[in-house]
C-alpha atoms as a PDB file:
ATOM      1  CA  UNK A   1    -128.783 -57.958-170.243  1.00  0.00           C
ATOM      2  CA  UNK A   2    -132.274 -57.851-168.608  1.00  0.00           C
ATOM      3  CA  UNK A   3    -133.647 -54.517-167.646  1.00  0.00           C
ATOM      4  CA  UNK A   4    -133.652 -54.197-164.376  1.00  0.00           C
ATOM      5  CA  UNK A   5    -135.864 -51.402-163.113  1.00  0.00           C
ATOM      6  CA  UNK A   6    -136.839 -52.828-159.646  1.00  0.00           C
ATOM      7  CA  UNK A   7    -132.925 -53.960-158.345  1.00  0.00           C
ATOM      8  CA  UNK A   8    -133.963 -51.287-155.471  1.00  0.00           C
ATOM      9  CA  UNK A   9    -136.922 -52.066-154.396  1.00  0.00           C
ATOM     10  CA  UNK A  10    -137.057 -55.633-154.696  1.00  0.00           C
ATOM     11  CA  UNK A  11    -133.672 -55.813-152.374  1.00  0.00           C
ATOM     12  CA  UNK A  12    -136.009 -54.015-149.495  1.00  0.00           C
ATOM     13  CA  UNK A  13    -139.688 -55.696-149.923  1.00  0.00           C
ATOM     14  CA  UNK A  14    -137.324 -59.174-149.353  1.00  0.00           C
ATOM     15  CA  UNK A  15    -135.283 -57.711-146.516  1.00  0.00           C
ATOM     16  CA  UNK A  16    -138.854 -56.947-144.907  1.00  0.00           C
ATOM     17  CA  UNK A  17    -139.577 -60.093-145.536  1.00  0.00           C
ATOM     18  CA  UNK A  18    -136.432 -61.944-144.429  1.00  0.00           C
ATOM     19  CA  UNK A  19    -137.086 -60.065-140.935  1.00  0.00           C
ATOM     20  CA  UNK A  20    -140.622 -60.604-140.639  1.00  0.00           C
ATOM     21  CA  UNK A  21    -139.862 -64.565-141.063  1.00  0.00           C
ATOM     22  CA  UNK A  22    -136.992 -64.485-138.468  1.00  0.00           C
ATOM     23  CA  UNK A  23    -139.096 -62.731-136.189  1.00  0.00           C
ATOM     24  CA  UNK A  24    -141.937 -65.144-136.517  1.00  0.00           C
ATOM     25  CA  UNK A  25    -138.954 -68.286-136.042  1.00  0.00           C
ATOM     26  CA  UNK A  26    -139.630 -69.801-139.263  1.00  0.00           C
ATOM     27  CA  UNK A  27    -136.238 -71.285-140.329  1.00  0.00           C
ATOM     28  CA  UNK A  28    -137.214 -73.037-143.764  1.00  0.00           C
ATOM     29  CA  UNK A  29    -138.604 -70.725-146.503  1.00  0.00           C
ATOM     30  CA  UNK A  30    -136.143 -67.639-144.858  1.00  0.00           C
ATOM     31  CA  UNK A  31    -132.858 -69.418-146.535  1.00  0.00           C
ATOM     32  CA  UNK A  32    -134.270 -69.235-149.807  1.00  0.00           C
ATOM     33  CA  UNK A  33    -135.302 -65.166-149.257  1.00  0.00           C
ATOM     34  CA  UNK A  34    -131.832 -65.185-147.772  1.00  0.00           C
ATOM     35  CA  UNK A  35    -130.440 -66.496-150.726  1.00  0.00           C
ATOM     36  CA  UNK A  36    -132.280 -63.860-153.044  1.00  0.00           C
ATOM     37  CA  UNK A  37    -131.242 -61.165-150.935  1.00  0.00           C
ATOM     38  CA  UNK A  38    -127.388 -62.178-151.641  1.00  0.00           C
ATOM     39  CA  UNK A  39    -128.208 -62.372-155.180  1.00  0.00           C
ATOM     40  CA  UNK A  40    -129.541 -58.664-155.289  1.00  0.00           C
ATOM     41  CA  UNK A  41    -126.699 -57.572-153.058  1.00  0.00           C
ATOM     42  CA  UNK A  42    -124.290 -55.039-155.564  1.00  0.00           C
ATOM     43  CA  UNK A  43    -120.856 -55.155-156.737  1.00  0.00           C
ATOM     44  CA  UNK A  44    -121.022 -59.048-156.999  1.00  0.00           C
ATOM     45  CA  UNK A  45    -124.925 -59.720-158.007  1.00  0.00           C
ATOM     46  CA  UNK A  46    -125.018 -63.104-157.569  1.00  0.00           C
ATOM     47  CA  UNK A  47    -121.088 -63.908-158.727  1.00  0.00           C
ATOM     48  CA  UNK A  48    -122.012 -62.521-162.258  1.00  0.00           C
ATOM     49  CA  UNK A  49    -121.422 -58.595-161.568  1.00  0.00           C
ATOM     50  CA  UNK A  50    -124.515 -58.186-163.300  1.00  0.00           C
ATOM     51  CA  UNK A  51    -127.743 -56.963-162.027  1.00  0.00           C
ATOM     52  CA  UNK A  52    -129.531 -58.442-165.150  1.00  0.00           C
ATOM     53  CA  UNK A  53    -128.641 -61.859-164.293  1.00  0.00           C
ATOM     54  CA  UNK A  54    -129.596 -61.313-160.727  1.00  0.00           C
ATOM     55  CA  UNK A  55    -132.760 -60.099-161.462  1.00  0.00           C
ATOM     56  CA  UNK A  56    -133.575 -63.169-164.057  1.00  0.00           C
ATOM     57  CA  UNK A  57    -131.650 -65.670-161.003  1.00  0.00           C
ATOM     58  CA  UNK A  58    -134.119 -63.770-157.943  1.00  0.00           C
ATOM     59  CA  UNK A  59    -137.562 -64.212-160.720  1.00  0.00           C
ATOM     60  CA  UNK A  60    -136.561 -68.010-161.594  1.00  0.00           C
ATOM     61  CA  UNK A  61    -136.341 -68.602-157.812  1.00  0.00           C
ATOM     62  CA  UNK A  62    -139.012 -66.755-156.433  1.00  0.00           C
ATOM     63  CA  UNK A  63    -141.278 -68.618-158.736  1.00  0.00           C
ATOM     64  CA  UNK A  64    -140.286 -72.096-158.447  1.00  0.00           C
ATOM     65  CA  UNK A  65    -140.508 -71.096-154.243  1.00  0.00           C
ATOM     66  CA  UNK A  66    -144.396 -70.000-154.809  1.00  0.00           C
ATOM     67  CA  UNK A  67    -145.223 -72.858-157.444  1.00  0.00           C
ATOM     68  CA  UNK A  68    -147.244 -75.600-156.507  1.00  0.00           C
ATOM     69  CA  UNK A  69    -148.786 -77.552-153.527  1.00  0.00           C
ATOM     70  CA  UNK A  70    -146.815 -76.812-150.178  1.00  0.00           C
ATOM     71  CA  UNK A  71    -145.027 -74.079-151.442  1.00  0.00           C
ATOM     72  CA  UNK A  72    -144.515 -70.617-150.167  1.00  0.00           C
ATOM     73  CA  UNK A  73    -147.715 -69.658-151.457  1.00  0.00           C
ATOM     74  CA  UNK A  74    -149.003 -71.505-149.177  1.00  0.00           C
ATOM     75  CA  UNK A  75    -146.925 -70.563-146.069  1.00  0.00           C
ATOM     76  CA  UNK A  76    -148.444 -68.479-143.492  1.00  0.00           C
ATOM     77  CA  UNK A  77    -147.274 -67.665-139.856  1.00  0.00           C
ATOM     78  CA  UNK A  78    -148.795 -69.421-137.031  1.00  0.00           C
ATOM     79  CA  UNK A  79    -149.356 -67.361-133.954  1.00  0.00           C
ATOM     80  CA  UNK A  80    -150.840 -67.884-130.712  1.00  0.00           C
ATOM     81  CA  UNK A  81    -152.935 -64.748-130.387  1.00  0.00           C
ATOM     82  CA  UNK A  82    -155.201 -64.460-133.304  1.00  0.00           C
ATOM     83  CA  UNK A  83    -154.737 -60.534-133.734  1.00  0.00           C
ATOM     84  CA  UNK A  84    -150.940 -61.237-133.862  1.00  0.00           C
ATOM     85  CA  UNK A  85    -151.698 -63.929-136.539  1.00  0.00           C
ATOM     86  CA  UNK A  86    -154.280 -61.932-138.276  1.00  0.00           C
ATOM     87  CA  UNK A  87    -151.719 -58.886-138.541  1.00  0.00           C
ATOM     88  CA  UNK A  88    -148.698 -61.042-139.528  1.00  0.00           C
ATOM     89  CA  UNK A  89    -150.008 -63.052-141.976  1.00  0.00           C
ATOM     90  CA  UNK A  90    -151.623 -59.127-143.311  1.00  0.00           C
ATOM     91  CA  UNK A  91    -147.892 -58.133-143.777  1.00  0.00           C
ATOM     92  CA  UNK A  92    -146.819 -61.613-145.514  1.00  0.00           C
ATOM     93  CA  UNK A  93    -149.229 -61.447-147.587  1.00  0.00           C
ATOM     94  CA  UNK A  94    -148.362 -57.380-148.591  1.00  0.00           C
ATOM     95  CA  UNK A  95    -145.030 -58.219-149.009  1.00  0.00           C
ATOM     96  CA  UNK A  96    -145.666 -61.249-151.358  1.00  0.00           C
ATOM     97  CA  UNK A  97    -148.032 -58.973-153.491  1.00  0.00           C
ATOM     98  CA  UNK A  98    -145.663 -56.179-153.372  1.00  0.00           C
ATOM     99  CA  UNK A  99    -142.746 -58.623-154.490  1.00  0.00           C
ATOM    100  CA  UNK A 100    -144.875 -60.887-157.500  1.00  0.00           C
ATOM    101  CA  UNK A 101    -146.121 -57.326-158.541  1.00  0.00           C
ATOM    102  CA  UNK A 102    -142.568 -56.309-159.231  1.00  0.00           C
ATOM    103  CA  UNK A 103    -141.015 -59.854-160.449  1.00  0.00           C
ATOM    104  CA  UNK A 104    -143.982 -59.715-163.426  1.00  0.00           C
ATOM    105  CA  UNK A 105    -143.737 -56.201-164.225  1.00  0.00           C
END
């Protein structure tokens, strides 16, 4: 079994970021957050009951999601007003940080 140091924080920083994409009405990258937020959610952990897995299951994903041209990396939120953009796309790209920080620790 994988350690699994960050199964509480990680669950939050992609919660945060679930909501901030909803709010923003991006409907594409927010299913596969979605999905890794099911994965991290306890007793069931992704269907294997083990927080290990879940953790290897949310890393796999969140990387193939940021790899490459087009990907989530990529992303950013599209706003009218540019100090709504400017501050959005601030807290997108803390919460990526916050959550690659913790996936390669």
């Amino acid at each position: 079994m994988k350690e699994c140091p960050n199964i509480n924080e990680l669950p939050q920083l992609f919660s945060e970021l679930s909501r901030l994409l909803t709010n923003e009405g991006e409907d594409n990258w927010v299913r596969g957050i979605n999905l890794i937020l099911s994965a991290l959610t306890p007793p069931n952990y992704c269907g294997s009951g083990d927080p290990g897995e879940a953790i290897e299951y949310v890393e796999n994903t969140y990387r193939k999601m940021v790899s490459g041209n087009g990907s989530f990396s990529d992303f950013f939120i599209r706003c009218d007003d540019a100090d709504d953009r400017n501050e959005a796309n601030k807290k997108l790209d803390r919460l990526r940080a916050d959550i690659w920080s913790l996936i390669n620790a």
